[in-house]
C-alpha atoms as a PDB file:
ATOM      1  CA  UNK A   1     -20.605 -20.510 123.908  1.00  0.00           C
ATOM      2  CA  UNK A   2     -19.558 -23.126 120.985  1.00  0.00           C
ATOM      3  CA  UNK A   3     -21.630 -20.078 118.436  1.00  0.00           C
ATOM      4  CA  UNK A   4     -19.452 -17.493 119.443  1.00  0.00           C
ATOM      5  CA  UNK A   5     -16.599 -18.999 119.047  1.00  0.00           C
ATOM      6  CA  UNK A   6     -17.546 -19.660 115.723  1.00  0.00           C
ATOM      7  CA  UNK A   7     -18.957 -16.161 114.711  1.00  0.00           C
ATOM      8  CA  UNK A   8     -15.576 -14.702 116.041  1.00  0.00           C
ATOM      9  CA  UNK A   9     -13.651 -17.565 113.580  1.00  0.00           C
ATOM     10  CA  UNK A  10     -15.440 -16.256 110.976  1.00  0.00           C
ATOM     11  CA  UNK A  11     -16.080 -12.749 111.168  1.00  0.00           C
ATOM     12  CA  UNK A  12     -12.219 -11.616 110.498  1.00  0.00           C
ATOM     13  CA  UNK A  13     -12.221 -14.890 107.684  1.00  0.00           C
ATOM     14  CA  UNK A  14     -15.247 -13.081 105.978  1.00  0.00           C
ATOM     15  CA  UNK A  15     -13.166  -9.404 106.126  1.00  0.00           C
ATOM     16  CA  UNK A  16     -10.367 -10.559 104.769  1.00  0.00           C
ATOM     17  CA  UNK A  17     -11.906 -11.868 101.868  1.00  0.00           C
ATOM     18  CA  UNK A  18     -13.974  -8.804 101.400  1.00  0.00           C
ATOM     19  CA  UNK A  19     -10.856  -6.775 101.523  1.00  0.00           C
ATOM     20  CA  UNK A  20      -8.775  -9.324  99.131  1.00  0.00           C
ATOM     21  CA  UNK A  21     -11.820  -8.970  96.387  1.00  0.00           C
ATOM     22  CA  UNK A  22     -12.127  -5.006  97.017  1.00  0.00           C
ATOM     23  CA  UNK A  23      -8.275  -4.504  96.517  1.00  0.00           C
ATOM     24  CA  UNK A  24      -7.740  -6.696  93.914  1.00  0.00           C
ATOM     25  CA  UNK A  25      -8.078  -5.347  89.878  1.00  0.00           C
ATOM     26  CA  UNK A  26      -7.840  -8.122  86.743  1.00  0.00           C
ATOM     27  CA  UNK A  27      -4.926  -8.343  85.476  1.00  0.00           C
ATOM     28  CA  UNK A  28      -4.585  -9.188  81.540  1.00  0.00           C
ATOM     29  CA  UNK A  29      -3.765 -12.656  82.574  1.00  0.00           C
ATOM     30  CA  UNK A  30      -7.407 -13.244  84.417  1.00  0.00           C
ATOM     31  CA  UNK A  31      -9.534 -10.902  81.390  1.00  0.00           C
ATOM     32  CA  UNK A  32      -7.645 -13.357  78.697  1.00  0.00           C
ATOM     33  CA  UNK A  33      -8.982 -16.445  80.912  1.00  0.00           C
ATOM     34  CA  UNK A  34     -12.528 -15.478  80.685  1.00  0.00           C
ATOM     35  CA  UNK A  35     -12.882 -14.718  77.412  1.00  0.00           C
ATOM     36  CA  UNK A  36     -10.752 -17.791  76.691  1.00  0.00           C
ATOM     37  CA  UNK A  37     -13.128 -19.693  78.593  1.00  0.00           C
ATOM     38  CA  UNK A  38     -16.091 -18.351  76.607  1.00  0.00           C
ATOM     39  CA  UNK A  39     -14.775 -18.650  73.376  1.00  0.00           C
ATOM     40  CA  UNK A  40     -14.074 -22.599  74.399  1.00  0.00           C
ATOM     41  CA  UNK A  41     -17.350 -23.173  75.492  1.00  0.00           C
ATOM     42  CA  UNK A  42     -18.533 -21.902  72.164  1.00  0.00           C
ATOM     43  CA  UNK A  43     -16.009 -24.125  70.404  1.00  0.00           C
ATOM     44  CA  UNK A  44     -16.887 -27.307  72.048  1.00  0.00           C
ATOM     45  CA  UNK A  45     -20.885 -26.556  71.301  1.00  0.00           C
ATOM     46  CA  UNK A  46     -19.633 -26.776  67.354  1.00  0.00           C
ATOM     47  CA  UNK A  47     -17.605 -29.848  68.179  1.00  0.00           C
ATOM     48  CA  UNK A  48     -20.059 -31.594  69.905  1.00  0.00           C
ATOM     49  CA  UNK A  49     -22.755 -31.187  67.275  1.00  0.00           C
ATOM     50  CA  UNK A  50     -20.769 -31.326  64.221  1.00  0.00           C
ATOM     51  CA  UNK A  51     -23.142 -33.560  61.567  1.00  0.00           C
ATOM     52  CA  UNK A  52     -25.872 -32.988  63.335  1.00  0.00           C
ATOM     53  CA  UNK A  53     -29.815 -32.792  62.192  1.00  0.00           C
ATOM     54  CA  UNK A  54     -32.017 -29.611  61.482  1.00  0.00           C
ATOM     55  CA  UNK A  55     -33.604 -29.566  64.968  1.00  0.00           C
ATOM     56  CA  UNK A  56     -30.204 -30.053  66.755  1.00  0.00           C
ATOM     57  CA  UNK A  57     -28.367 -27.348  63.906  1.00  0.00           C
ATOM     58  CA  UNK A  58     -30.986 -24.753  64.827  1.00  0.00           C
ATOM     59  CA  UNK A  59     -30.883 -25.256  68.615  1.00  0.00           C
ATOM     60  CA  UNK A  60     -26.688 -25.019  67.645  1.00  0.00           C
ATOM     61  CA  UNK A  61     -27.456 -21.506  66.170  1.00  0.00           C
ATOM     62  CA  UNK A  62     -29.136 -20.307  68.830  1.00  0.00           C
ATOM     63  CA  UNK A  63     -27.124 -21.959  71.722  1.00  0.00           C
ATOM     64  CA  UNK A  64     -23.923 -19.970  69.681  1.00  0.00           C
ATOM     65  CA  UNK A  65     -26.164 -16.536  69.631  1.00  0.00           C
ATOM     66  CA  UNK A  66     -26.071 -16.876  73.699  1.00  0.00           C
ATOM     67  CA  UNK A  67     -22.121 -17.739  73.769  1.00  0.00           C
ATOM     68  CA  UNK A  68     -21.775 -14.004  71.297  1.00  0.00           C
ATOM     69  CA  UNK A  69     -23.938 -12.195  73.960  1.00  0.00           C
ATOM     70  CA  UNK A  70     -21.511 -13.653  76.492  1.00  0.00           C
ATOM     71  CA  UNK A  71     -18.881 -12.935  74.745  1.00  0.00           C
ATOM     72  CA  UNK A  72     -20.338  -9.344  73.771  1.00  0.00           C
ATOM     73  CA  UNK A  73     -21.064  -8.737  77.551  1.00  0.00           C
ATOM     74  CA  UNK A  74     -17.476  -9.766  79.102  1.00  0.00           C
ATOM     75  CA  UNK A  75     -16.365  -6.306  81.099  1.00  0.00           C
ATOM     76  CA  UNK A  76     -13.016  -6.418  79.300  1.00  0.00           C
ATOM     77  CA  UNK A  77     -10.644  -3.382  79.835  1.00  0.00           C
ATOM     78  CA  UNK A  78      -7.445  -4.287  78.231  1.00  0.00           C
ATOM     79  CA  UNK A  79      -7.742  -2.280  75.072  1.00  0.00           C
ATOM     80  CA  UNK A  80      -6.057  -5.505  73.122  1.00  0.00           C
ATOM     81  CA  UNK A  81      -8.287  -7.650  74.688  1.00  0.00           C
ATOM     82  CA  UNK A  82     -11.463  -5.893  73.505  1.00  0.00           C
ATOM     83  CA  UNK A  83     -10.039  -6.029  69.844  1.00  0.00           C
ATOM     84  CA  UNK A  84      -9.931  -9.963  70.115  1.00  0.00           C
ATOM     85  CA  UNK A  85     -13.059  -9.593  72.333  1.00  0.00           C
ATOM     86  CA  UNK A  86     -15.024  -7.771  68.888  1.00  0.00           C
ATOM     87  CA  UNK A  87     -13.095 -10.276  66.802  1.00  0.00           C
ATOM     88  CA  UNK A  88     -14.873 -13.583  68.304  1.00  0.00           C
ATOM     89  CA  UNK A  89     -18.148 -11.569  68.591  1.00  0.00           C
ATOM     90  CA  UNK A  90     -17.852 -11.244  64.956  1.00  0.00           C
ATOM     91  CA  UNK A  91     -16.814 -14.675  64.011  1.00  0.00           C
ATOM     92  CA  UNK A  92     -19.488 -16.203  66.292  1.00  0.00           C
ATOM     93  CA  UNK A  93     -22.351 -14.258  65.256  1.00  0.00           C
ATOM     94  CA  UNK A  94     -21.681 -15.306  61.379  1.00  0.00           C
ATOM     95  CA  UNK A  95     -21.229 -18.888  62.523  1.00  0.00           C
ATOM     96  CA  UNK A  96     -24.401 -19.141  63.930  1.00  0.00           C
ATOM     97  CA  UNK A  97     -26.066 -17.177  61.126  1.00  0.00           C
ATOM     98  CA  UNK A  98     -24.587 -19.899  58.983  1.00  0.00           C
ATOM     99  CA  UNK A  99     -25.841 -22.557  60.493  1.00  0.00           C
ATOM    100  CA  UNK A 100     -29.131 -21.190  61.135  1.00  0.00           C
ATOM    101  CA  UNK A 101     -29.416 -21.136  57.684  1.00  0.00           C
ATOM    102  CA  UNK A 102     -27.921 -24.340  56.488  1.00  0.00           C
ATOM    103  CA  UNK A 103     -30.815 -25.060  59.143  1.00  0.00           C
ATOM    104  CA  UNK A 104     -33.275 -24.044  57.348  1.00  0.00           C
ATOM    105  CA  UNK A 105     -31.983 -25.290  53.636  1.00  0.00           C
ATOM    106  CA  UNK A 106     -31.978 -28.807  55.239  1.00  0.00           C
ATOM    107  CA  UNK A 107     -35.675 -28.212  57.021  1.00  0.00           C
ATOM    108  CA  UNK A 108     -37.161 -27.368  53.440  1.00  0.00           C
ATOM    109  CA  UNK A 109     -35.326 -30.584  51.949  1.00  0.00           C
ATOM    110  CA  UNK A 110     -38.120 -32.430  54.931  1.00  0.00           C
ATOM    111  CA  UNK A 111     -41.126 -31.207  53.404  1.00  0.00           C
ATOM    112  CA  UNK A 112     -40.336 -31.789  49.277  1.00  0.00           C
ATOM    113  CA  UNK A 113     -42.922 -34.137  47.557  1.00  0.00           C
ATOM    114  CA  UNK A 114     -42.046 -37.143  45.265  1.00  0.00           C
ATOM    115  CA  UNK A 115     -41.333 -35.345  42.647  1.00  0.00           C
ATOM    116  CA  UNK A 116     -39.884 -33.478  40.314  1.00  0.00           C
ATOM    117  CA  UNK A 117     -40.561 -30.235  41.951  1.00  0.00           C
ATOM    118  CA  UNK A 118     -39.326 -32.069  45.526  1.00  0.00           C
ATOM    119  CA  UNK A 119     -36.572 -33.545  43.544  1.00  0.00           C
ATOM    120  CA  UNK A 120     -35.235 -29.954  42.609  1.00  0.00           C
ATOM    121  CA  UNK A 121     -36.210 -27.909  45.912  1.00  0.00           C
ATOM    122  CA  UNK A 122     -33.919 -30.914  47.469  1.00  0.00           C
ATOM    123  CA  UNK A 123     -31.292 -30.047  45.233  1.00  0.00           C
ATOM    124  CA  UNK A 124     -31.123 -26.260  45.562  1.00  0.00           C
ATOM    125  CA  UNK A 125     -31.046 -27.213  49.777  1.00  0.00           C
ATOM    126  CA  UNK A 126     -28.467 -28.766  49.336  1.00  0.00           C
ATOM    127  CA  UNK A 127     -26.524 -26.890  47.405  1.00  0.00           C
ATOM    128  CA  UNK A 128     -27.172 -24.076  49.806  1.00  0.00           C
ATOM    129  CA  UNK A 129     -26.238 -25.900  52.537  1.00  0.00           C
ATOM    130  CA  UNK A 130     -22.816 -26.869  51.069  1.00  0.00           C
ATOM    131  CA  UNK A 131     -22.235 -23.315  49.967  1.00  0.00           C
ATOM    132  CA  UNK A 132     -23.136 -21.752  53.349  1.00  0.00           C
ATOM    133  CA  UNK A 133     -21.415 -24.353  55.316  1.00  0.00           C
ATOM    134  CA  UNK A 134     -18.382 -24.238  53.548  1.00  0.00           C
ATOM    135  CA  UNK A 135     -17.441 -20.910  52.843  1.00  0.00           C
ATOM    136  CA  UNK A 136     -18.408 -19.697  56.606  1.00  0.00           C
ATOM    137  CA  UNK A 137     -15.910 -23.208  57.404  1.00  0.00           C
ATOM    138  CA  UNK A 138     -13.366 -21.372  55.187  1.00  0.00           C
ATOM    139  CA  UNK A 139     -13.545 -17.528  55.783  1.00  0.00           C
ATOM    140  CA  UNK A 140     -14.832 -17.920  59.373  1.00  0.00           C
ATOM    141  CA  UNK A 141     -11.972 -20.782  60.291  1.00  0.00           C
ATOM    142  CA  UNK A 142      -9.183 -18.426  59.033  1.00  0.00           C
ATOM    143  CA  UNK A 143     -10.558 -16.355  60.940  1.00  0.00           C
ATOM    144  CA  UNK A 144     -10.588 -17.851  64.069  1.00  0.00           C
ATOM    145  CA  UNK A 145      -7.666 -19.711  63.880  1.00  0.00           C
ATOM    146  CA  UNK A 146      -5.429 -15.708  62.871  1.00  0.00           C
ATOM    147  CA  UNK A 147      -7.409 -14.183  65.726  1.00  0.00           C
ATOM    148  CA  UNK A 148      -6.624 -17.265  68.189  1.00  0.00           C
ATOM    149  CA  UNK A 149      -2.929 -16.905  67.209  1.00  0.00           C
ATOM    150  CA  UNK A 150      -2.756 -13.746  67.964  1.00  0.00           C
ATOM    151  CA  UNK A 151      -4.561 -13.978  70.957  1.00  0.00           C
ATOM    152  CA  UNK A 152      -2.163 -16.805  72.492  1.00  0.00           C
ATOM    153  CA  UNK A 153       1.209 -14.968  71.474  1.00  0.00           C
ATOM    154  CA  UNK A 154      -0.328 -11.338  73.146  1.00  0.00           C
ATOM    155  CA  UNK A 155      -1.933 -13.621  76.624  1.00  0.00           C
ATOM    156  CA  UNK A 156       1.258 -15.308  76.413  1.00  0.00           C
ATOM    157  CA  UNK A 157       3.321 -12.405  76.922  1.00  0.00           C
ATOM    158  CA  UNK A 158       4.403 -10.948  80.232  1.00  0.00           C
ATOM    159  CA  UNK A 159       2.658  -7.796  81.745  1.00  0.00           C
END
């Protein structure tokens, strides 16, 4: 007798729910949280490893090529929203392509001999390691930092 009790309880709980979920659409306000909340994630993976070594900048690359498929794969339909949606895509894709290669620059610096040929092929890494790494912290930050503007004054206003 106690079990059906508790199936009736929780039969009309379960249908209400069903029909809450079935009638509800996003709003703007919900589609701006999730991508929000996907382009965060991706921004505290580059705060957390900032400095980092090769092995930990590589796994960084790829770790960032999964947050642009996420962000890629969000079922967006605010026409806005997929602008800023192709935006982030964008900006994350060619930060992990940076630092996939600034990767590699600093994996090749690893296996250079004592010498004058090891001296130099440590010298051109570096240098293409601060090249890559700065101009993708220069173009790619303005980047992110216009479209996250934008984004916060057009999720900011009222539907």
């Amino acid at each position: 007798m106690f079990l059906s009790h508790k199936y009736t309880v929780l039969a009309p709980v379960s249908l209400s729910i069903v029909l809450f979920i079935n009638s509800c659409t996003e709003n703007k306000v919900s589609q701006c949280q999730r991508l929000i909340r996907v382009v965060n994630a991706g921004t505290s993976l580059i705060d957390q490893n900032k400095g980092t070594q090769v092995i930990t900048s590589i796994q960084l690359s790829k770790d960032l090529e999964f947050v642009t498929k996420s962000i890629r794969e969000l079922n967006l339909t605010d026409p806005k929203l997929k602008e800023f949606q192709s935006g982030f895509v964008k900006i994350f894709q060619n930060l992990s392509q940076a630092i996939a290669k600034a990767g590699r620059a600093l994996g090749a610096t690893k296996t250079a001999q004592a010498s004058a040929s090891g001296r130099e092929k440590i010298q051109k890494a570096r240098a293409e390691i601060d090249s890559t790494l700065t101009a993708a912290a220069t173009t790619i930050g303005k980047q992110s930092d216009t479209l996250v503007n934008e984004m916060n004054k057009y999720c900011s206003q009222p539907e």
